[in-house]
Protein backbone atom coordinates (compact mmCIF):
# COMPACT_ATOMS: atom_id res chain seq x y z
CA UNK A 1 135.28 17.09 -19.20
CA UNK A 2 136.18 13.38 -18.35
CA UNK A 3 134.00 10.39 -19.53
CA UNK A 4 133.90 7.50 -17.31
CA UNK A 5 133.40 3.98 -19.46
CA UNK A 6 131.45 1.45 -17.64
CA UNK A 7 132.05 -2.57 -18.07
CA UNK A 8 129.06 -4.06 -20.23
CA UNK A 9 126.19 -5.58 -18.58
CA UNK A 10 124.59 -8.20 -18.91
CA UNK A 11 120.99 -8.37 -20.99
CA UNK A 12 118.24 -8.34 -18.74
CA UNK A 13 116.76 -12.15 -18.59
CA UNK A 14 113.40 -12.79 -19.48
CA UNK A 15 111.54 -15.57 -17.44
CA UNK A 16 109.31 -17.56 -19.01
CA UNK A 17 107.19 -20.15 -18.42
CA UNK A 18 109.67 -22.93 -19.35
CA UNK A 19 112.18 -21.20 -17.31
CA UNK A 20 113.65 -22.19 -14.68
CA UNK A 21 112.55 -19.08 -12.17
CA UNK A 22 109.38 -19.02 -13.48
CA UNK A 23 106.48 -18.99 -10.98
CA UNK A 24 103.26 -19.96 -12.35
CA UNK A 25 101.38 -18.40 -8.93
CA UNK A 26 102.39 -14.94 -10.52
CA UNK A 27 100.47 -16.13 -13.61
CA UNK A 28 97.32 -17.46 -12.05
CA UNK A 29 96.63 -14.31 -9.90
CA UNK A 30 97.15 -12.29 -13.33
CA UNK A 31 94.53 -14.92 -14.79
CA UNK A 32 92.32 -14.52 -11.70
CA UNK A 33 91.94 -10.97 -11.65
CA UNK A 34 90.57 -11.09 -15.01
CA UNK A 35 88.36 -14.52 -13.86
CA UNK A 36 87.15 -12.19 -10.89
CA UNK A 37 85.49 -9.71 -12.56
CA UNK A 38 84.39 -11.57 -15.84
CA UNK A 39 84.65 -15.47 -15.32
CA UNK A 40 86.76 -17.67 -15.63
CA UNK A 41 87.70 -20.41 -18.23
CA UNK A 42 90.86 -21.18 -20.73
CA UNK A 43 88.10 -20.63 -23.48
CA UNK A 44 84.85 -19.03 -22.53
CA UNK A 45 82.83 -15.74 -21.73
CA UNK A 46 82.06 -14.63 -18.38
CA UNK A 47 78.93 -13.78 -17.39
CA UNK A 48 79.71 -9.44 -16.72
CA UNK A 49 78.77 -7.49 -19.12
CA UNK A 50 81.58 -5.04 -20.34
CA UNK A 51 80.39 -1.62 -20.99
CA UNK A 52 81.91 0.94 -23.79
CA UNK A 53 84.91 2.58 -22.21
CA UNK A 54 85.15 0.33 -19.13
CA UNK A 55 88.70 -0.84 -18.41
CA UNK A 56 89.01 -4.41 -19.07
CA UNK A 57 92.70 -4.90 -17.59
CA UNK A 58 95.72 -2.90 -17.00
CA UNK A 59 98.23 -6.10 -17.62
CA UNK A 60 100.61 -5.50 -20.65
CA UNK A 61 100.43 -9.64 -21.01
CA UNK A 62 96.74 -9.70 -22.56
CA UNK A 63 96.42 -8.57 -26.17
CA UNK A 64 93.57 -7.29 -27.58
CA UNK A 65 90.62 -8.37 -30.25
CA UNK A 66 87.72 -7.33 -31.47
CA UNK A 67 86.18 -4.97 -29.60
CA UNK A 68 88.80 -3.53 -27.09
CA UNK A 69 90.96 -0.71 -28.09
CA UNK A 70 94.19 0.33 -26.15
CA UNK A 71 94.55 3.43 -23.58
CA UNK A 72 96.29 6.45 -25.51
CA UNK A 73 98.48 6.87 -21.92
CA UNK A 74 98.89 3.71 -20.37
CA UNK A 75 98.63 -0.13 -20.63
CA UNK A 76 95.07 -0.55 -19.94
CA UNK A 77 92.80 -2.19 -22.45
CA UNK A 78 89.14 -0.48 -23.03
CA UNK A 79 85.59 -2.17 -24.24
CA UNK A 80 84.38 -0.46 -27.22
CA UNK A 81 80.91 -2.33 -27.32
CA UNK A 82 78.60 -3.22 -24.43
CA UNK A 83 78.88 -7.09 -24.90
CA UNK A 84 80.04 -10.28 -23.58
CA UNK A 85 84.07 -10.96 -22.52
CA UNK A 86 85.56 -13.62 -24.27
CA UNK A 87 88.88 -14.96 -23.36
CA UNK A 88 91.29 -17.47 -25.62
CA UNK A 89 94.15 -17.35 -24.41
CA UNK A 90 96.00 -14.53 -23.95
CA UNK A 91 93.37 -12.57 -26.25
CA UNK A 92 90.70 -10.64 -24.81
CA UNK A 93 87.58 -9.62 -27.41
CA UNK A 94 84.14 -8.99 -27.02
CA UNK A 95 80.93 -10.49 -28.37
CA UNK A 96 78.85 -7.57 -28.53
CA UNK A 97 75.24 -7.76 -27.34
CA UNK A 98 73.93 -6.47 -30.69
CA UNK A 99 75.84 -6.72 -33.77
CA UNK A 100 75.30 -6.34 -37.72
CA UNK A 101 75.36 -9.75 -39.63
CA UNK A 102 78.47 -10.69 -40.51
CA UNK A 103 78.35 -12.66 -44.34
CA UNK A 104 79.65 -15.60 -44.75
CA UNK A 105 79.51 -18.56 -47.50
CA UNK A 106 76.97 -20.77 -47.88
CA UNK A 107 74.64 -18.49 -45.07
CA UNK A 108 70.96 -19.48 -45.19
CA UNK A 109 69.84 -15.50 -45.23
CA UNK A 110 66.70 -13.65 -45.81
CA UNK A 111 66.94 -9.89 -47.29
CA UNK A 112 64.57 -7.40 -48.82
CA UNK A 113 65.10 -5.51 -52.22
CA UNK A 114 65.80 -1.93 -51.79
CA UNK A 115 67.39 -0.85 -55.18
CA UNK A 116 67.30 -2.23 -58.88
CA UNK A 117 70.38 -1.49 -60.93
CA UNK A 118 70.45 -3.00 -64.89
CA UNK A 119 71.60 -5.89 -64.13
CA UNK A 120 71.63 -6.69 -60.26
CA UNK A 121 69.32 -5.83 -57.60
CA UNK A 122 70.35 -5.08 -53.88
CA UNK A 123 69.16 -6.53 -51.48
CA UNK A 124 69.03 -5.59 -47.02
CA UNK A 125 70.25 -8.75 -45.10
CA UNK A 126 71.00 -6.46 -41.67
CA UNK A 127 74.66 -6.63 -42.60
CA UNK A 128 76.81 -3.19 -42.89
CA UNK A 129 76.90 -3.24 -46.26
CA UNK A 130 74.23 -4.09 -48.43
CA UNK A 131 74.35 -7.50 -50.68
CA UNK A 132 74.17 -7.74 -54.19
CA UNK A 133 71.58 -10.27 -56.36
CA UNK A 134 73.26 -10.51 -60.10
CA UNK A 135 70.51 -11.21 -62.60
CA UNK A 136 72.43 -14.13 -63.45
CA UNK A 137 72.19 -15.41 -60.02
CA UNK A 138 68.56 -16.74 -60.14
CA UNK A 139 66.02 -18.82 -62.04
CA UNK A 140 64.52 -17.55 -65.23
CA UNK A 141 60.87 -18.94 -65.39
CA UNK A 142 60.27 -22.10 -67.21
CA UNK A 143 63.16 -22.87 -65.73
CA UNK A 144 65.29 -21.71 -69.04
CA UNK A 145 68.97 -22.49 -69.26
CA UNK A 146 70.62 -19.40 -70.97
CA UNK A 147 72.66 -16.35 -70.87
CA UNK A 148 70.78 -13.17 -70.13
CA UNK A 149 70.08 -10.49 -72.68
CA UNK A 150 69.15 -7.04 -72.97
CA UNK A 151 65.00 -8.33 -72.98
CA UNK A 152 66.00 -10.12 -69.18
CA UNK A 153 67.30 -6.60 -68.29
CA UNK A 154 64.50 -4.92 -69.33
CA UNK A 155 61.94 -7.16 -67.45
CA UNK A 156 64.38 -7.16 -64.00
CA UNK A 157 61.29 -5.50 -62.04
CA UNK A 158 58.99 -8.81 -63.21
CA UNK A 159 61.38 -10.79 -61.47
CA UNK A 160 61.90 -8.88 -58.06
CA UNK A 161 61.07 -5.32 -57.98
CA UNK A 162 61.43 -3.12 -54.26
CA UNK A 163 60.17 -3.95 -51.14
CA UNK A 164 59.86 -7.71 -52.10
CA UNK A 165 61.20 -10.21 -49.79
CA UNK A 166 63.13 -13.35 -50.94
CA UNK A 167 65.31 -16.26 -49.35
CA UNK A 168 69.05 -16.57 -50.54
CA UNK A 169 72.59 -18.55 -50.24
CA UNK A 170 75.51 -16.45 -49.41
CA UNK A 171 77.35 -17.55 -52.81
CA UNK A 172 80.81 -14.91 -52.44
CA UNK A 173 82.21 -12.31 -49.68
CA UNK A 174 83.94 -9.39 -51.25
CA UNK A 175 87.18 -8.04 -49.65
CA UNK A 176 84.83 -5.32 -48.42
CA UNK A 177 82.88 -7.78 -46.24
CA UNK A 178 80.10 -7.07 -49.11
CA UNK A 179 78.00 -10.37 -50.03
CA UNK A 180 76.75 -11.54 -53.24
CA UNK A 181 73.59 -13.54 -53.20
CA UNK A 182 71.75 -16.54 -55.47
CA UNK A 183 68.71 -17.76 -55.90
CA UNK A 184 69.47 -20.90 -57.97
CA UNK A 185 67.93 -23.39 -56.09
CA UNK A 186 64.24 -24.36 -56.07
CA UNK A 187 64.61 -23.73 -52.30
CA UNK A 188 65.50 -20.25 -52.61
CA UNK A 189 63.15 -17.21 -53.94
CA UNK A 190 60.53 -14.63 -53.85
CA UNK A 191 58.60 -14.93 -50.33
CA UNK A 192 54.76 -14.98 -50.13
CA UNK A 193 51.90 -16.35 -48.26
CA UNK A 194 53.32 -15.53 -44.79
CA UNK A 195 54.89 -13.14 -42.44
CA UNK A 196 58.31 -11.52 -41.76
CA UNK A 197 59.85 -11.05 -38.12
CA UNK A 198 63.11 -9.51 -37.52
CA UNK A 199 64.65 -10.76 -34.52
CA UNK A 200 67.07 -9.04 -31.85
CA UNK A 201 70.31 -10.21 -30.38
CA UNK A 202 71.97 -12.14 -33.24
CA UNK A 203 75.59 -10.89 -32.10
CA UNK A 204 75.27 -12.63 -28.83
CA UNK A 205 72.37 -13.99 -26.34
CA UNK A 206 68.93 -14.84 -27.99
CA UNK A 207 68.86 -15.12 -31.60
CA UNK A 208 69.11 -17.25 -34.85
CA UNK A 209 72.25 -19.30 -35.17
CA UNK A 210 73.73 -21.55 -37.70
CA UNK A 211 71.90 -24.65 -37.23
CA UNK A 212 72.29 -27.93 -39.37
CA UNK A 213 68.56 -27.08 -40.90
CA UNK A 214 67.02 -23.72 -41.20
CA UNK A 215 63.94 -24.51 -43.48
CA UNK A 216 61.53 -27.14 -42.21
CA UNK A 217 58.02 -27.60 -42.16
CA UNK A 218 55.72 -28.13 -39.87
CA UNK A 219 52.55 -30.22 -38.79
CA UNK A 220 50.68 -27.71 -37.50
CA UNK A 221 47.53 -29.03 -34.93
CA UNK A 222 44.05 -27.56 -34.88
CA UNK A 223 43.64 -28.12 -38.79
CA UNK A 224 46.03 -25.61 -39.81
CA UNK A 225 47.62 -28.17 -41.97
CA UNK A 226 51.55 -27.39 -43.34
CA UNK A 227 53.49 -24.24 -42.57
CA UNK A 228 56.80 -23.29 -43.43
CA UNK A 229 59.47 -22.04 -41.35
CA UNK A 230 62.54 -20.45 -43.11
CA UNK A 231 65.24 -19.01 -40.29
CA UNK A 232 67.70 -16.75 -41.82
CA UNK A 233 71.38 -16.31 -40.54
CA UNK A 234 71.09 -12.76 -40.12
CA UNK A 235 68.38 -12.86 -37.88
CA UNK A 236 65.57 -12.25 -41.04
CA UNK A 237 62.63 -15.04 -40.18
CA UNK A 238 60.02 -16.17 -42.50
CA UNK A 239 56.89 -18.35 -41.48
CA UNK A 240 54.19 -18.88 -44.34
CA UNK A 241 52.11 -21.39 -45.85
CA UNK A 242 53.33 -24.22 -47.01
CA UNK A 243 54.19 -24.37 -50.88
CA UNK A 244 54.74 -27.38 -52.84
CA UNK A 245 58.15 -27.11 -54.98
CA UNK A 246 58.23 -23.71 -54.37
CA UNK A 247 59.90 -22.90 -50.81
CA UNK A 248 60.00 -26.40 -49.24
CA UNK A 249 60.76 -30.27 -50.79
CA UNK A 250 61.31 -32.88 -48.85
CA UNK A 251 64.41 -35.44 -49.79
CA UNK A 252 62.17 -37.24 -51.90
CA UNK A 253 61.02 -34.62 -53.85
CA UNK A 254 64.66 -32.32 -53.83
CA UNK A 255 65.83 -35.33 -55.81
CA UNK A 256 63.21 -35.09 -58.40
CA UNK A 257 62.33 -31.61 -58.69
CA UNK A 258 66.31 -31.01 -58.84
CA UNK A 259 66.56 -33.43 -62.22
CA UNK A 260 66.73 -31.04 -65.27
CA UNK A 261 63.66 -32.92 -66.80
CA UNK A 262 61.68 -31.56 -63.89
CA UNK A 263 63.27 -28.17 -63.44
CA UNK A 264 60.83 -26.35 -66.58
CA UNK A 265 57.90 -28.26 -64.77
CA UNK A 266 58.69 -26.89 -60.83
CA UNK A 267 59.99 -23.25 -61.89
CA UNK A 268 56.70 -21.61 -63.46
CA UNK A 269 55.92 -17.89 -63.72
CA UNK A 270 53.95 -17.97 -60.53
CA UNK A 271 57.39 -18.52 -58.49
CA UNK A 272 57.70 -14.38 -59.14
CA UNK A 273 54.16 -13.85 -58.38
CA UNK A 274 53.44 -10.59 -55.93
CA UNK A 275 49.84 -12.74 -55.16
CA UNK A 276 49.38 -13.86 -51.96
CA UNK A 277 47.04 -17.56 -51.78
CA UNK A 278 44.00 -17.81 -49.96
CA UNK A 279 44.96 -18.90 -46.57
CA UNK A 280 42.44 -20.43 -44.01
CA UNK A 281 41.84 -19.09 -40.70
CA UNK A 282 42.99 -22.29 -39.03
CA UNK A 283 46.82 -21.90 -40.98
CA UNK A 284 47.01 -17.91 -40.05
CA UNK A 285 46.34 -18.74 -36.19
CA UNK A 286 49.13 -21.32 -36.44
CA UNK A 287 50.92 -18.88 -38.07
CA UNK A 288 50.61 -16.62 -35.43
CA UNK A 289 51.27 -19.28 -32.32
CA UNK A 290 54.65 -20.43 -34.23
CA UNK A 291 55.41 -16.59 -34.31
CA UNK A 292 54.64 -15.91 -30.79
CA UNK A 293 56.95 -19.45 -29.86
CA UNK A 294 59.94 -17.29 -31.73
CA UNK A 295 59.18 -14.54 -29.88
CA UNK A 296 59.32 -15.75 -26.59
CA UNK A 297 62.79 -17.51 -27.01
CA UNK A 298 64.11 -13.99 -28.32
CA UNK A 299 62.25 -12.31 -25.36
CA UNK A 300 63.67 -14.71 -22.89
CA UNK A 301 67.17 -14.85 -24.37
CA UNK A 302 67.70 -18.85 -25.79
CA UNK A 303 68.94 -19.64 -28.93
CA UNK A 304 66.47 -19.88 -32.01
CA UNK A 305 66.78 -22.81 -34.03
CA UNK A 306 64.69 -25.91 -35.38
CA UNK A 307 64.92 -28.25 -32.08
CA UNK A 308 64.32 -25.06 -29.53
CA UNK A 309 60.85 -23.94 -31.79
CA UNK A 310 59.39 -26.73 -32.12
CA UNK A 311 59.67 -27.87 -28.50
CA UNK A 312 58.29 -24.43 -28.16
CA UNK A 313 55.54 -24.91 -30.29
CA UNK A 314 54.45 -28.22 -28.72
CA UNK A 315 54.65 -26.55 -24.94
CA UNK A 316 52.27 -24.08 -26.41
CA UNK A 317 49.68 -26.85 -26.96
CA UNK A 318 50.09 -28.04 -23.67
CA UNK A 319 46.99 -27.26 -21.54
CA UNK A 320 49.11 -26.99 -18.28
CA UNK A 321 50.97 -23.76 -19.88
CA UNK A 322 47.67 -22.43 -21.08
CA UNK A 323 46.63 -22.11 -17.18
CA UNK A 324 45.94 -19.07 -15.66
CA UNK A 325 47.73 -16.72 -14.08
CA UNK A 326 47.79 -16.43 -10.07
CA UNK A 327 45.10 -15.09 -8.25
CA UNK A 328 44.37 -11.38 -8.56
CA UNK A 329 46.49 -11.35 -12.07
CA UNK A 330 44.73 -11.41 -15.42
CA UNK A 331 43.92 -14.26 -17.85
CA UNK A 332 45.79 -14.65 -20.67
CA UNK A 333 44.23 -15.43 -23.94
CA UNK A 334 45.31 -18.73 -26.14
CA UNK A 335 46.59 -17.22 -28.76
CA UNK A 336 49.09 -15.00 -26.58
CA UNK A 337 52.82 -16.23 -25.89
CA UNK A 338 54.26 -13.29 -24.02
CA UNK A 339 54.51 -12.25 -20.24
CA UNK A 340 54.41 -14.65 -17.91
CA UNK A 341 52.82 -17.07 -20.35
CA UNK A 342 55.78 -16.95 -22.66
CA UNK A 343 57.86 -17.32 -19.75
CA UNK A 344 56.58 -21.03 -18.88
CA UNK A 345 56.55 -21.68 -22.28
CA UNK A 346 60.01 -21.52 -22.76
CA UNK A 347 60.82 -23.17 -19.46
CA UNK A 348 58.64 -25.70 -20.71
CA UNK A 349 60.29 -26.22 -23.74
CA UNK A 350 63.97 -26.19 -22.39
CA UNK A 351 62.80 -29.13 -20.13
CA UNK A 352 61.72 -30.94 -23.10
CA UNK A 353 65.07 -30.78 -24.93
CA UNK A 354 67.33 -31.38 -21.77
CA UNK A 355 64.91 -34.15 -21.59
């Protein structure tokens, strides 16, 4: 059996962009088939949505992110959530649609209690995991300076027991994407006086974002004097009436309430209270028009923050919005933001802020 020996060849060349037999039109018509189905952009999101299993490309050149997975038999990268296309790069990921809250440091969030260990209590903020509160996270009452004992661990259902709602900073992420919570802030605590919504689509589309405030209050018309709007992160909202030193200071009074002479006067026993205040029935229908403005951003798909519900809220005192509907349709009543109503509300208020 004879062997024949061949001369070396030469390594294959690789062209590249900086190359000189490069030819960037082989490039762009990669780029554009991806622009054709899902837009275009060097950094953006197209306006397709990409369904679970649908094949995104078939180019080796893309890699993918979150959100894609490869084919088990060929090149072709697959959409494992229905969601958004986002492109950076050569990096294709998706922004999902609907996604858990992911934690992160310093997050504004609102959770509910839903177990009490000895010395922690955990808490639901819509993320995958639950969050922990330690007990030596929050404020005793009297605003007392000290390291817990046994008595504090004992008493841990006085302080927040289940089913209580509260406002927290994201103080810590744990390698297991788990978040650890504190309430040591006179900003921060147990929730009452008010009412919770939970709103949709804070992985993408309508929703709360991080804004630079996310507690405010507001000078409610029609005598329903001060109410209190607290917008978590992770889509948790909270719209009461407004407490003094409790939920709410102003920069004026964060100075002074946070001086340590002041904190045993601001933090009393009533700051754990499950008591709800008497609430006039001018404050719970402005209650209910701010929570009807939130809903019909979320229902219409814009962003949820300070600037877009108040211009909401001031459209929905606008008698021109308050008209009714065309011939033959029904009339809505004042109090109602949704259907068509909500719809020219939040046209309304998107004028206002474009200006």
């Amino acid at each position: 059996m004879t062997f024949s020996i061949l001369p070396p060849s030469a390594p294959p060349t690789t062209i590249g962009r900086n190359s000189p037999g490069f030819d960037a039109s082989d490039d762009e018509d990669e780029d554009r088939d991806i622009a054709r189905h899902y837009g275009s952009g060097k950094q953006g999101s197209g306006k397709a949505i990409v369904t679970p299993g649908e094949v995104v490309t078939e180019d080796p050149q893309w890699m993918r992110g979150h959100g894609t997975t490869a084919h088990p038999s060929s090149t072709a990268i697959l959409a494992t959530v229905a969601g958004t296309l986002l492109r950076t790069n050569k990096l294709l990921s998706i922004q999902p649609l609907r996604a858990r809250y992911n934690p992160e440091i310093g997050d504004l969030v609102i959770g509910r209690i839903v177990a009490v260990d000895t010395k922690r209590w955990k808490v639901d903020v819509s993320a995958a995991l639950l969050a922990q509160l330690p007990l030596s996270a929050i404020n005793l009452p009297g605003g007392i300076l000290r390291k817990r004992t046994s008595t504090d661990e004992l008493a841990i259902r006085t302080f927040f027991s289940e089913g209580d709602l509260l406002v927290a900073e994201v103080q810590s992420v744990h390698q297991d994407g788990s978040a650890s919570l504190h309430t040591r802030s006179l900003r921060y605590g147990k929730l009452r006086n008010g009412i919770f919504m939970r709103v949709s689509g804070t992985g993408g589309g309508g929703g709360v974002i991080r804004s630079r405030r996310q507690v405010w209050t507001v000078q409610t018309a029609n005598g329903g004097g001060d109410v209190d709007v607290v917008l978590g992160v992770n889509g948790y909202i909270w719209i009461c009436k407004h407490s003094r030193g409790e939920l709410v200071a102003s920069s004026e009074e964060a100075k002074k309430m946070n001086e340590i002479t002041r904190m045993e006067e601001a933090i009393s026993e009533s700051m754990y209270s499950n008591r709800n205040d008497e609430i006039l029935p001018q404050t719970r229908r402005e209650i209910a028009r701010l929570t009807g403005c939130v809903r019909a951003l979320v229902d219409n798909g814009v962003r949820v923050d300070e600037e877009m519900v108040m211009a909401a809220y001031n459209a929905s005192l606008d008698p021109d919005v308050d008209m009714d509907m065309d011939q033959g349709g029904e009339n809505e009543s004042e109090e109602y933001q949704g259907g068509q109503k909500g719809k020219r509300l939040v046209a309304a208020a998107l004028d206002a802020v474009r200006g």
